[in-house]
Protein backbone atom coordinates (compact mmCIF):
# COMPACT_ATOMS: atom_id res chain seq x y z
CA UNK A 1 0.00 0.00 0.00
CA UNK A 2 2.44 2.39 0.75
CA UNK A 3 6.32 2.15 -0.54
CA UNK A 4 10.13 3.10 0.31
CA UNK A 5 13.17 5.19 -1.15
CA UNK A 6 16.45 5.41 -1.10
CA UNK A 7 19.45 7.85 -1.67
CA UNK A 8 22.26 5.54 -2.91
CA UNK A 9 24.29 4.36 -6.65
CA UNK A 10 24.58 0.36 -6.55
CA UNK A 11 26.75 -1.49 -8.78
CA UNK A 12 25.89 -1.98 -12.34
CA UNK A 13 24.63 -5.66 -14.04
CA UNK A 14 27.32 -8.18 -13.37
CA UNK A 15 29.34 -6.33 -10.79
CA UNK A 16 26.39 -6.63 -8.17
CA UNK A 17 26.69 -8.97 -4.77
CA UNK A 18 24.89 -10.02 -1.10
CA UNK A 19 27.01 -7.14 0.19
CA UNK A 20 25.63 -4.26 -1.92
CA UNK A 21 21.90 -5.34 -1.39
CA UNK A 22 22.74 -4.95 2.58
CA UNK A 23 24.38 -1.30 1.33
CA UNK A 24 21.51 0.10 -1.14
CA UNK A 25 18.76 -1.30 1.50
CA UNK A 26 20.11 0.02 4.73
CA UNK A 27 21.18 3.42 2.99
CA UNK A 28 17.27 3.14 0.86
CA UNK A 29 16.45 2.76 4.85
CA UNK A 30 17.93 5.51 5.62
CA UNK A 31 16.67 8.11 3.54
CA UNK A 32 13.03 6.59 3.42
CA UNK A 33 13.27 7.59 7.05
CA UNK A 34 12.96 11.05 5.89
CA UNK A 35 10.67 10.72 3.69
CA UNK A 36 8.01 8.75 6.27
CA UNK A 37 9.06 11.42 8.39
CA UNK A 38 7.74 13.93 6.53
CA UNK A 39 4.59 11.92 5.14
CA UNK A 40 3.56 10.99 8.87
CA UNK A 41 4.11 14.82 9.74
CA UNK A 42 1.70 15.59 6.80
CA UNK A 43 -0.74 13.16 8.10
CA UNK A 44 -0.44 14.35 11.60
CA UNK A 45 -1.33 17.98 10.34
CA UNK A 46 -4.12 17.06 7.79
CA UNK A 47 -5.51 14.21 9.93
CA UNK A 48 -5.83 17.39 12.70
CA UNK A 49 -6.97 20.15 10.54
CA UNK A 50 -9.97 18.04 8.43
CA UNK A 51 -10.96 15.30 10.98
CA UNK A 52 -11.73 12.43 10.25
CA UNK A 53 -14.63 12.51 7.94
CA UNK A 54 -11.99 14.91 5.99
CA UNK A 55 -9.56 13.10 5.94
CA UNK A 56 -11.35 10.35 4.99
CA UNK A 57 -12.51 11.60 2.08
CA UNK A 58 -9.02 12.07 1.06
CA UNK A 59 -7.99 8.86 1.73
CA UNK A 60 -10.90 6.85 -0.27
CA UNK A 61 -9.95 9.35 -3.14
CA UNK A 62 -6.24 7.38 -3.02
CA UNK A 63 -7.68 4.22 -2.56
CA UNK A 64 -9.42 4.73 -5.75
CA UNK A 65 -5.94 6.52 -7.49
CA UNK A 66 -3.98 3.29 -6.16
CA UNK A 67 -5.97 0.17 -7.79
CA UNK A 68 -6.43 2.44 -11.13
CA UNK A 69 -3.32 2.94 -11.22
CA UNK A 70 -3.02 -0.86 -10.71
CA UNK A 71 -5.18 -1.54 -13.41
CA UNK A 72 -2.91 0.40 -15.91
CA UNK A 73 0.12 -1.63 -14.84
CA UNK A 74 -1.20 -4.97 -14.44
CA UNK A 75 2.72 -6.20 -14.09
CA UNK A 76 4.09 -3.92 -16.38
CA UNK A 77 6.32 -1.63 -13.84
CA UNK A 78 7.87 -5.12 -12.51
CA UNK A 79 8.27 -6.45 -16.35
CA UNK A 80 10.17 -3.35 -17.09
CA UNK A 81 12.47 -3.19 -14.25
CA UNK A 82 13.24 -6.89 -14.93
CA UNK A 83 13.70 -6.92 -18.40
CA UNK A 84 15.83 -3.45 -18.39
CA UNK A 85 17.70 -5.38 -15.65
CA UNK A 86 18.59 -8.10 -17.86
CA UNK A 87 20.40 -5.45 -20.35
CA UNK A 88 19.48 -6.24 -23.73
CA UNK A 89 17.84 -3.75 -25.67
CA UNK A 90 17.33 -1.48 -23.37
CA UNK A 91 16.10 1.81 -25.34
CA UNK A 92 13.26 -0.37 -27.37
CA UNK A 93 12.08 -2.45 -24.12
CA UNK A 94 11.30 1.60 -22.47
CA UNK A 95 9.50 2.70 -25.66
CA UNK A 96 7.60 -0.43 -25.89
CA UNK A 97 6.61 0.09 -22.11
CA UNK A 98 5.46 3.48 -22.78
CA UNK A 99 2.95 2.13 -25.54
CA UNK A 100 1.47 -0.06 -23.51
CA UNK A 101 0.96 2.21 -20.36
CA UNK A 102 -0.57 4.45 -22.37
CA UNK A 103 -3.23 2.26 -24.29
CA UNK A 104 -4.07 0.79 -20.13
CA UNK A 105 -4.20 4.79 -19.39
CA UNK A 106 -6.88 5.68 -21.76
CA UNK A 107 -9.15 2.65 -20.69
CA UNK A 108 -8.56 4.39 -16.99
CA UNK A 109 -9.89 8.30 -18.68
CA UNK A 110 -12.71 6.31 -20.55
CA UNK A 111 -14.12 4.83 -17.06
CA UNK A 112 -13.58 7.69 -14.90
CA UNK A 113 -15.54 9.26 -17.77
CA UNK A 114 -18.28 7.09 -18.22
CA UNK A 115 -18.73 6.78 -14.17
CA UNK A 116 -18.05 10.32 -12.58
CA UNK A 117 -20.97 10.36 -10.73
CA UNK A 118 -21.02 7.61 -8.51
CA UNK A 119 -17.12 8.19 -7.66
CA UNK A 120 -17.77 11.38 -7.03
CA UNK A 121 -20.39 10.48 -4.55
CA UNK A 122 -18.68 7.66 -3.39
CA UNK A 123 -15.65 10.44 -2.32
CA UNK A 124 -18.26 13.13 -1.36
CA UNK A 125 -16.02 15.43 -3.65
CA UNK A 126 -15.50 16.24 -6.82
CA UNK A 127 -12.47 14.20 -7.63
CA UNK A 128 -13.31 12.44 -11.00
CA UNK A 129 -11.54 14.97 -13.36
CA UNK A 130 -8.75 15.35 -10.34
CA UNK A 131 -8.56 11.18 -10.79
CA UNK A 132 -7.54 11.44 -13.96
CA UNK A 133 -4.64 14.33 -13.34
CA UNK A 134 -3.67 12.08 -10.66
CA UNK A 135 -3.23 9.16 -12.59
CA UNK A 136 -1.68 10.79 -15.27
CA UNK A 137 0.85 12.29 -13.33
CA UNK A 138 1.61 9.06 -11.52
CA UNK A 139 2.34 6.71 -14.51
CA UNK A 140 5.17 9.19 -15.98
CA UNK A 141 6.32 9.32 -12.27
CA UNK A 142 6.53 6.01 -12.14
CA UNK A 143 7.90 5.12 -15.95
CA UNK A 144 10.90 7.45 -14.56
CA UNK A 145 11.78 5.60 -11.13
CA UNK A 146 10.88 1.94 -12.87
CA UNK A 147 13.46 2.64 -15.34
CA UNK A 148 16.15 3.73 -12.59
CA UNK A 149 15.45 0.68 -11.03
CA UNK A 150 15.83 -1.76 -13.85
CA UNK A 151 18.78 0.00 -14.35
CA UNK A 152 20.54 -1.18 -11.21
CA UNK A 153 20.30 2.17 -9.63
CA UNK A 154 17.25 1.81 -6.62
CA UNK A 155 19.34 4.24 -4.91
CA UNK A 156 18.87 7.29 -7.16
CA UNK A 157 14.94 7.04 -7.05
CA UNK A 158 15.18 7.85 -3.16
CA UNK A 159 15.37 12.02 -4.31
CA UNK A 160 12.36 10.90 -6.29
CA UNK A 161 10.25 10.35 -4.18
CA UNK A 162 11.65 12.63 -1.42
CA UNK A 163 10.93 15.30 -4.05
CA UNK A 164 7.57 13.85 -4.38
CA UNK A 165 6.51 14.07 -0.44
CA UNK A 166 8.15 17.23 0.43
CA UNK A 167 5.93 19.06 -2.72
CA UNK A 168 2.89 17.13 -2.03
CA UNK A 169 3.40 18.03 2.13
CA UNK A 170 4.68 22.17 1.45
CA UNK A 171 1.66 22.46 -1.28
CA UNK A 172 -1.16 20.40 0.91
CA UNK A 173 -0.12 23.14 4.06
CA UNK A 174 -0.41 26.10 1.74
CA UNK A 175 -3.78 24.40 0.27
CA UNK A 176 -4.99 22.97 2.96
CA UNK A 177 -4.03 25.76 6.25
CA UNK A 178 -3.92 28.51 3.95
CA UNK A 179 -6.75 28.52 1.59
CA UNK A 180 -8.87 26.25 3.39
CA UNK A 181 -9.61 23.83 0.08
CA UNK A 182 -9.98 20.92 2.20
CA UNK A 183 -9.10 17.31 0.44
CA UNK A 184 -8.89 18.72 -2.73
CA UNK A 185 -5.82 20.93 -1.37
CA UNK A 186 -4.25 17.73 -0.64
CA UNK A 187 -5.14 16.07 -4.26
CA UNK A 188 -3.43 18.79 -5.75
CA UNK A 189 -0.56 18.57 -3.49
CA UNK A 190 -0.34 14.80 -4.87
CA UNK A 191 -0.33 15.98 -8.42
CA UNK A 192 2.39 18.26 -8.46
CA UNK A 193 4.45 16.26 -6.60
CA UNK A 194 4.11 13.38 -8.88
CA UNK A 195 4.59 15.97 -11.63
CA UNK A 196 8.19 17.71 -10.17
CA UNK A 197 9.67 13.68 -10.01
CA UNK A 198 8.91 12.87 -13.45
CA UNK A 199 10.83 15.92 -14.83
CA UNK A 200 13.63 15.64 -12.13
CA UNK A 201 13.58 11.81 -13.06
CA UNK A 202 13.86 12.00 -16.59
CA UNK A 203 16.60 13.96 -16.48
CA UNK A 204 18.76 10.98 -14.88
CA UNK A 205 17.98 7.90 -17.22
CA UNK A 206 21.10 6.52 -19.52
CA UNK A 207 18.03 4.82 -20.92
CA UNK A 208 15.74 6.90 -23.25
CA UNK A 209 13.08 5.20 -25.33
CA UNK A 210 13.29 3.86 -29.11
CA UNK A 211 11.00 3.14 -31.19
CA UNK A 212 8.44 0.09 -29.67
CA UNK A 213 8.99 -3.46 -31.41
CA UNK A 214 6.81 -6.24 -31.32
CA UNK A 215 9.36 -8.34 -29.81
CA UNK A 216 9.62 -6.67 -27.23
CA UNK A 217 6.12 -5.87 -26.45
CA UNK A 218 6.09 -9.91 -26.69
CA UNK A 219 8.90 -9.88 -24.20
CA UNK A 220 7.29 -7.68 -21.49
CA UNK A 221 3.78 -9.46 -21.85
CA UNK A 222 5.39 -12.89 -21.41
CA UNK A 223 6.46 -11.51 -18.43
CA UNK A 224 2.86 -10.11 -17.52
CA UNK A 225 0.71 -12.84 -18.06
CA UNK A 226 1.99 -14.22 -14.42
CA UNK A 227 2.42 -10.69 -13.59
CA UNK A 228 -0.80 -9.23 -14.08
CA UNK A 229 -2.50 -10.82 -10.72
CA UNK A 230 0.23 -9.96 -8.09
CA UNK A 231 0.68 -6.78 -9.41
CA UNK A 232 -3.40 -5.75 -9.43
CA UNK A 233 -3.88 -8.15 -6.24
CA UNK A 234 -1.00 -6.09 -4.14
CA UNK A 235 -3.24 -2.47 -4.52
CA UNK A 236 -6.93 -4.19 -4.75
CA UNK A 237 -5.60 -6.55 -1.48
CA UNK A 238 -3.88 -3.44 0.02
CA UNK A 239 -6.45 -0.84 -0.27
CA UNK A 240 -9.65 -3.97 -0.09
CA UNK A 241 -10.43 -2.86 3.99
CA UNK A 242 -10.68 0.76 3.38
CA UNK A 243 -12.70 0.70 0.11
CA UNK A 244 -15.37 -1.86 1.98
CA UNK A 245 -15.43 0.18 5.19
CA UNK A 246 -16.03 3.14 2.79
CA UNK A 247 -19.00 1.11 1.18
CA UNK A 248 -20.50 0.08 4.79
CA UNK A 249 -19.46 2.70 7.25
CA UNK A 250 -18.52 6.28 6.92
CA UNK A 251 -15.52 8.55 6.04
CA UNK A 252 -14.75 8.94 8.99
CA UNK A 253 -14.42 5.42 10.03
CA UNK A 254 -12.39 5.06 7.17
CA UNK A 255 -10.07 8.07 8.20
CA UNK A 256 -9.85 7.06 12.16
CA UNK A 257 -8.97 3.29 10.32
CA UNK A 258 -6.33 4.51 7.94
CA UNK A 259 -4.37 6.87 10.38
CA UNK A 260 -4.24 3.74 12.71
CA UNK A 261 -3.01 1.95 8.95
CA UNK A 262 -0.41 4.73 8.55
CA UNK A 263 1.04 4.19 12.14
CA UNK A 264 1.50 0.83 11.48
CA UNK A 265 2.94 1.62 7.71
CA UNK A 266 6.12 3.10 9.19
CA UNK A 267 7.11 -0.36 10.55
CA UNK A 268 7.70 -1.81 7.14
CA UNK A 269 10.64 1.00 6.10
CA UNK A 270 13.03 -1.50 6.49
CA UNK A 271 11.43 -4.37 4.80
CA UNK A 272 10.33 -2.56 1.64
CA UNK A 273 13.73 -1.10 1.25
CA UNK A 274 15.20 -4.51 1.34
CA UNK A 275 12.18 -5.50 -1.05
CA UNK A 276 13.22 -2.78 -3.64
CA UNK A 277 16.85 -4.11 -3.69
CA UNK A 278 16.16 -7.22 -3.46
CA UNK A 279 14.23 -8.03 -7.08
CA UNK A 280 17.31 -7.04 -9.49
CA UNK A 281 19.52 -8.17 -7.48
CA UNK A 282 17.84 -11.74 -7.31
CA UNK A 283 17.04 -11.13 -10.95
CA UNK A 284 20.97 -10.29 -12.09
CA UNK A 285 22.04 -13.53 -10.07
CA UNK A 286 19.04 -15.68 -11.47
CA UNK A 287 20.25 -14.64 -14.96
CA UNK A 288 23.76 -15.78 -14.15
CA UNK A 289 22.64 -19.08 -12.81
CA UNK A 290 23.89 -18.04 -9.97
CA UNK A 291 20.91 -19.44 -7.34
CA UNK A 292 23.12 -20.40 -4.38
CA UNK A 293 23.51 -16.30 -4.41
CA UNK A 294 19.63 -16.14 -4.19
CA UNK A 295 19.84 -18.04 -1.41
CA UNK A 296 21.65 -16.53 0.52
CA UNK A 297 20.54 -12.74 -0.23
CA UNK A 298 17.26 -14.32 1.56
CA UNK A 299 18.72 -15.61 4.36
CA UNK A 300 20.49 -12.58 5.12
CA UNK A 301 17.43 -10.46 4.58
CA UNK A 302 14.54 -12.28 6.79
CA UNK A 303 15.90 -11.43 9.46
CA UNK A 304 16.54 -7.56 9.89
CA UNK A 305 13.03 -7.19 7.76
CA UNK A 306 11.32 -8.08 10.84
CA UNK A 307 13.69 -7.00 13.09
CA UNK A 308 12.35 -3.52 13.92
CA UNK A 309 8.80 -5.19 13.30
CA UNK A 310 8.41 -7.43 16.55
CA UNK A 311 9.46 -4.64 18.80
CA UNK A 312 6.75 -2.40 17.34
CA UNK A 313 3.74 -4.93 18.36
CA UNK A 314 5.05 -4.97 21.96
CA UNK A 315 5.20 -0.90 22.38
CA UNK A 316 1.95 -0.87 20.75
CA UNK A 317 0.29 -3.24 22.93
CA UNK A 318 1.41 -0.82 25.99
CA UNK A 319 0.55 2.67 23.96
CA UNK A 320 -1.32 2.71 21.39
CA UNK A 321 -4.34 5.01 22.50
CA UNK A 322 -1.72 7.73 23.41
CA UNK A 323 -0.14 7.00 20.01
CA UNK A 324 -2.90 7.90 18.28
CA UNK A 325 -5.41 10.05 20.75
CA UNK A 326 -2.30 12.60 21.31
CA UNK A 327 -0.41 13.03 18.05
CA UNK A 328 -3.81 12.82 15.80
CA UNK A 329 -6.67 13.76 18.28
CA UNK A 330 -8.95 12.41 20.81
CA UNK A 331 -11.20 11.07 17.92
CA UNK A 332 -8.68 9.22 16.84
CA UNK A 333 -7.63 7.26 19.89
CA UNK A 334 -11.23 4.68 19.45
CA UNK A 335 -8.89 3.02 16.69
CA UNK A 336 -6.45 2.18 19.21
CA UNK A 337 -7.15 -1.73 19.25
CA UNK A 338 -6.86 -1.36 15.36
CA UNK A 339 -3.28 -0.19 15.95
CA UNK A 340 -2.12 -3.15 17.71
CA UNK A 341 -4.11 -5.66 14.97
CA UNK A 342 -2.26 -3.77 12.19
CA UNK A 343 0.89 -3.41 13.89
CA UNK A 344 1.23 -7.37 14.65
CA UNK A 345 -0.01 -7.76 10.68
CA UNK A 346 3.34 -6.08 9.69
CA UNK A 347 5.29 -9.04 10.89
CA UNK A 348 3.87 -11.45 7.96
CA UNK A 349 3.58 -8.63 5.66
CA UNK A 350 7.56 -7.79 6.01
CA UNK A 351 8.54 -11.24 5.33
CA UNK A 352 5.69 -11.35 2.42
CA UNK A 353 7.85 -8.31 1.16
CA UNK A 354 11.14 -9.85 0.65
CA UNK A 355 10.17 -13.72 -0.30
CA UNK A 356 7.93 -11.82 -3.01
CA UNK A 357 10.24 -9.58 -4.57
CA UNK A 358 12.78 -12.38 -4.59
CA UNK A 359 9.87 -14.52 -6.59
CA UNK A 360 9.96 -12.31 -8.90
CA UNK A 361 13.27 -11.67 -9.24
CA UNK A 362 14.00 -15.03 -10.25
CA UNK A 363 11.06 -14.83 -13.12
CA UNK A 364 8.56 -17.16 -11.02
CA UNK A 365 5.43 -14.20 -11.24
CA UNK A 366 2.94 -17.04 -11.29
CA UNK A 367 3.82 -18.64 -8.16
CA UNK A 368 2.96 -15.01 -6.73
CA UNK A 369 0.21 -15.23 -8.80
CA UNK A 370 -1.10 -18.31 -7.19
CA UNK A 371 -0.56 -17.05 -3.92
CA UNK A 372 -2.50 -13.81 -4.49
CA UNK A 373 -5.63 -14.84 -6.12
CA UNK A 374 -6.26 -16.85 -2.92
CA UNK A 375 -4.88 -14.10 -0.18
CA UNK A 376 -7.17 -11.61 -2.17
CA UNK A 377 -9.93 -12.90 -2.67
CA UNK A 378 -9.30 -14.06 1.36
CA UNK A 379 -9.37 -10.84 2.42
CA UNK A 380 -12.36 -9.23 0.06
CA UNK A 381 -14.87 -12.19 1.42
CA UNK A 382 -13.78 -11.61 5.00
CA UNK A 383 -13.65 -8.17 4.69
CA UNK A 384 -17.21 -8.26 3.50
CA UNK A 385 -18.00 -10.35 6.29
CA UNK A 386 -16.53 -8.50 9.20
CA UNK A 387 -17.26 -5.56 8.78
CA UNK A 388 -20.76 -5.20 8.96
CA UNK A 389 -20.40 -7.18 12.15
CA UNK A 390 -17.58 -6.08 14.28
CA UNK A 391 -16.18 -2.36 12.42
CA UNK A 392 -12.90 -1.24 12.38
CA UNK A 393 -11.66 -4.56 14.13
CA UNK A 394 -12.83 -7.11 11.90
CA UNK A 395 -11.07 -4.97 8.95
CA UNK A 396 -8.45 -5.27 10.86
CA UNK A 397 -8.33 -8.97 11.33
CA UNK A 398 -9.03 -10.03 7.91
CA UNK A 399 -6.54 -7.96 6.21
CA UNK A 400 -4.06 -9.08 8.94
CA UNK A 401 -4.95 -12.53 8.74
CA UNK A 402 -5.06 -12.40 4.42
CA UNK A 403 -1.66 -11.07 4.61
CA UNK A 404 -0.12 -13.85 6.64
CA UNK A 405 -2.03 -16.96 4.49
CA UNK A 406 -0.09 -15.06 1.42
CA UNK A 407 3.27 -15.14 3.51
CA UNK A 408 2.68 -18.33 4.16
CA UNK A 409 2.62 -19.31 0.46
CA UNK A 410 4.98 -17.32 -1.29
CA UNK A 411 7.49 -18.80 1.55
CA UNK A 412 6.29 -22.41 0.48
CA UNK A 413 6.84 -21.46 -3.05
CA UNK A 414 10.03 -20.04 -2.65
CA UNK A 415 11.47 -22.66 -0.82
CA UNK A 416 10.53 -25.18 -3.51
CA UNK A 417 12.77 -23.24 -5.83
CA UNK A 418 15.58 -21.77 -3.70
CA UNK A 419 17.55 -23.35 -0.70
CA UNK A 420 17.46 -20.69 1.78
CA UNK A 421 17.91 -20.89 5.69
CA UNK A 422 14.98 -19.39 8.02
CA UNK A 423 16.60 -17.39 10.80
CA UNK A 424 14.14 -19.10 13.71
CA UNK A 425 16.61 -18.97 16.14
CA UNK A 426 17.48 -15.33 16.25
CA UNK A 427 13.64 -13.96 15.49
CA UNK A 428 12.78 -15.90 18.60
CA UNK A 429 15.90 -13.79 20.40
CA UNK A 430 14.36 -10.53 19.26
CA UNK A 431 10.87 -11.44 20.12
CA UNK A 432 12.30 -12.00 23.70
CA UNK A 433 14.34 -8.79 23.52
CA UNK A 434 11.04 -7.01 22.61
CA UNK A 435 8.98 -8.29 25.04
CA UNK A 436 11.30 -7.59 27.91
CA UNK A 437 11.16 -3.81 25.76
CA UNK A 438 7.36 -4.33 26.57
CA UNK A 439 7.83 -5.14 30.39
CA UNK A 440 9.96 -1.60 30.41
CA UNK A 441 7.43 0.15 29.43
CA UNK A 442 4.56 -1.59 31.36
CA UNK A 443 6.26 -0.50 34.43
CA UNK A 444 6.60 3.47 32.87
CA UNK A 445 2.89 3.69 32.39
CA UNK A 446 2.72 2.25 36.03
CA UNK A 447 4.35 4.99 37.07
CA UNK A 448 3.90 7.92 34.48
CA UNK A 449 1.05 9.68 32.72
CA UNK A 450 1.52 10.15 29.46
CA UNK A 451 -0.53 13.05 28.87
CA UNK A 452 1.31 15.12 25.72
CA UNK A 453 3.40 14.49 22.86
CA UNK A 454 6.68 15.45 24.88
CA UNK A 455 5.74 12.51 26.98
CA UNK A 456 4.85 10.10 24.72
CA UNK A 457 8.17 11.00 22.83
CA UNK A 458 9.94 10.16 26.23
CA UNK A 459 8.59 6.96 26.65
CA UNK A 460 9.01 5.60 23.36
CA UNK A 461 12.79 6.67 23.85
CA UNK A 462 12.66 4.73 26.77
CA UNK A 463 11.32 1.89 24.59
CA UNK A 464 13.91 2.12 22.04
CA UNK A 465 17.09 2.79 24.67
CA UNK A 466 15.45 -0.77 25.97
CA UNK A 467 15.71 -2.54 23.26
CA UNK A 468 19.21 -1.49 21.17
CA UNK A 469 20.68 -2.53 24.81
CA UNK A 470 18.73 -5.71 24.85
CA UNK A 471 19.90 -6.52 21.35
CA UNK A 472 23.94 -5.49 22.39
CA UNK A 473 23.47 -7.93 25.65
CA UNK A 474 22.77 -10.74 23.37
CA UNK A 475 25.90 -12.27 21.72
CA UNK A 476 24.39 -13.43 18.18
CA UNK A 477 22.25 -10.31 18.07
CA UNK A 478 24.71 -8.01 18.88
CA UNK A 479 27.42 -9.60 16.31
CA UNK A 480 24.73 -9.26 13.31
CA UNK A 481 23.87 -5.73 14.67
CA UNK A 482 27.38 -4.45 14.56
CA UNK A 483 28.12 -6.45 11.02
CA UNK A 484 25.47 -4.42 9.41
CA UNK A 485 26.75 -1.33 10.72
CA UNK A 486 29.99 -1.95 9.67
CA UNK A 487 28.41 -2.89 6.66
CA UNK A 488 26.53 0.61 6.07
CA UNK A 489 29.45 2.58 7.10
CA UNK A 490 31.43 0.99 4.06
CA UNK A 491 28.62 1.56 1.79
């Protein structure tokens, strides 16, 4: 649902290794830091200034921008990165990209179009023409950071989409605080933004597009055919809970549910940077023949995408109605059980994030196919059947529980095509180290109020100051810790 960044130049096809995946994903870490930092601070305003209902509002409006965008790539953005990564014919496999986002495009104007006035009431703006913009301004985003990454530079899109955030966050204040406009302040905020990294990613390519072939429209739709299901089940399975509760309940149920979503959101930095790295890197060794490489680029990335997970759920458990009633507003703080649910959902999501990348880094789409037909349609039937009877929390539950049957698959699947080594032992260490973390803080709000943001700030602190020293008083866990600092520091 929501995606990472990174400020970092790997090495090119054929010169690539374990080492500079660690490198690209903890720097890609590093910098999508800032960028969440900036997007939660956005949310925090916005969620304040409109309410709920407002907010809301906004928030169906990008549910709807997500899976149309989905529906205009339908695999493509993976089929380009991973047949630019393969470096043949580079120039002709862009232009022939760039055809067929377009055609997918118009189909998305037609609809929007033909159906304006139930999305608009379906919104409660008038966002129909705006969905188009939107869209629009997306795709040629996205053509620009899709061809960075098949290009062996995932580091370089991190400006990108920093770009993107800090124009759609500057122009949503002035729209939003300043002229009062409400959600459609923050739509045009989006739309700008997507605009400003287009230009500023066109103008980095080595790869500009040639004249469209058939073979290699062949080429990329091979690809797609498996393709075409992961890549419209990720947004449709992503966005499924907020698009139902929009259908059943109100905006603002949907807005109190999504800021609880976005809370939870920040835990998978890590885990989508990794994921980002991880698919032409997998791809580039694939290529080579070169799986005993695959293998171990998993093993050594299970583990720290879940790392900063499992710590999460335990400070959640203790604080997640001061989480959300102080930095977003009282209203807010009824999603609190939410929190934890989506929070604890992260953990199967992160490790859906890297054995799925690594799927289709290795050119096995269909097996993530499989795998998200059945999680999808999962969560859409128990969506529909939660919701009506227990709110918030059964949304909460089925996406959660969706999420980790798909894990559970693409893990399966993986492993019948990959020798890799699950890191049991040491997830079990930091699940202890986190819920000692949780004891900590038990004891705080024993003691303490937390009754402002400069409190809950202090506690959390108090969380974290818990758990690095947990981590360094454990021999295995403090040996990896310090590795993949040394690690960074090289990078």
């Amino acid at each position: 649902m929501r995606e990472a960044v990174c400020l970092f130049h790997p090495p090119r096809i054929g010169h690539t290794s374990p080492m500079s995946v660690t490198r690209s994903s903890s720097k890609l870490f590093v910098v999508n830091v800032a960028n969440a930092g900036i997007g939660f601070l956005a949310v925090t305003v916005f969620a304040r200034e409109l309410g709920p209902a407002g907010i809301g509002a906004f928030f169906l409006f990008q549910a709807l921008f997500r899976v149309l965008e989905s529906g205009i790539d339908l695999g493509l953005n993976t089929a380009i990165e991973k047949r630019l990564s393969e470096g043949a014919s580079r120039e002709t496999i862009l232009g022939s990209g760039i055809v067929l986002k377009f055609a997918g495009f118009l189909g998305v104007v037609a609809l929007l179009l033909a159906f304006r006035g139930p999305v608009n009431s379906y919104v409660g703006e008038p966002v129909a023409g705006l969905l188009i913009l939107t869209v629009g301004a997306s795709q040629l985003a996205t053509i620009a950071t899709t061809t960075l990454r098949g290009e062996l530079r995932v580091g370089e899109t991190a400006v990108l989409f920093l770009a993107n955030q800090v124009v759609y966050a500057l122009l949503g204040a002035v729209f939003v605080l300043g002229f009062g406009m409400g959600p459609i302040g923050l739509i045009y905020g989006v739309i700008v933004g997507s605009v400003v990294s287009f230009l500023w990613g066109i103008a980095k390519l080595d790869t500009r597009p040639a004249r469209p072939s058939m073979a290699s429209v062949r080429s990329l739709l091979s690809y797609t055919k498996y393709n075409i299901i992961p890549a419209l089940g990720v947004q449709v399975h992503s966005w499924t809970d907020v698009l139902i509760i929009g259908l059943i309940l109100t905006q603002a149920d949907v807005g109190a549910y999504e800021v609880a979503w976005r809370v939870a959101a920040i835990t998978l930095l890590f885990p989508n940077a990794l994921g980002v790295s991880l698919l032409p890197q997998a791809s580039a060794f694939s290529t080579s023949g070169n799986r005993e490489r695959v293998g171990r680029l998993i093993s050594n990335a299970l583990l720290p995408s879940v790392a900063l997970v499992i710590p999460a759920v335990f400070g959640t458990l203790v604080f997640a109605r001061e989480i959300l009633g102080l930095l977003f507003g009282p209203e807010y703080a009824a999603a609190s059980l939410v929190l934890v649910v989506l929070i604890a959902g992260k953990v199967p999501e992160a490790v859906q994030t890297v054995v799925g990348r690594v799927l289709l880094g290795i050119d096995r789409p269909d097996l993530v196919a499989r795998a998200t037909v059945v999680s999808t349609v999962l969560n859409i039937v128990l969506n529909v059947a939660l919701i009506p009877r227990y709110g918030l929390i059964g949304a909460a539950v089925a996406t959660t529980f969706a999420f980790t049957v798909g894990m559970v698959q693409r893990a399966w699947y993986l492993r019948t095509e990959i020798a890799y080594r699950l890191p049991v032992g040491n997830v079990l260490r930091v699940t202890a180290v986190s819920a000692v973390m949780g004891g900590v803080l038990v004891g705080v709000q024993s003691v303490v109020t937390v009754s402002d943001v400069p409190g809950l700030v202090g506690v959390v602190l108090v969380g974290v100051v818990t758990f690095v020293a947990g981590i360094l008083a454990v021999p295995t866990l403090r040996a990896l810790a310090l590795d993949y600092v040394r690690t960074y520091r090289r990078g």
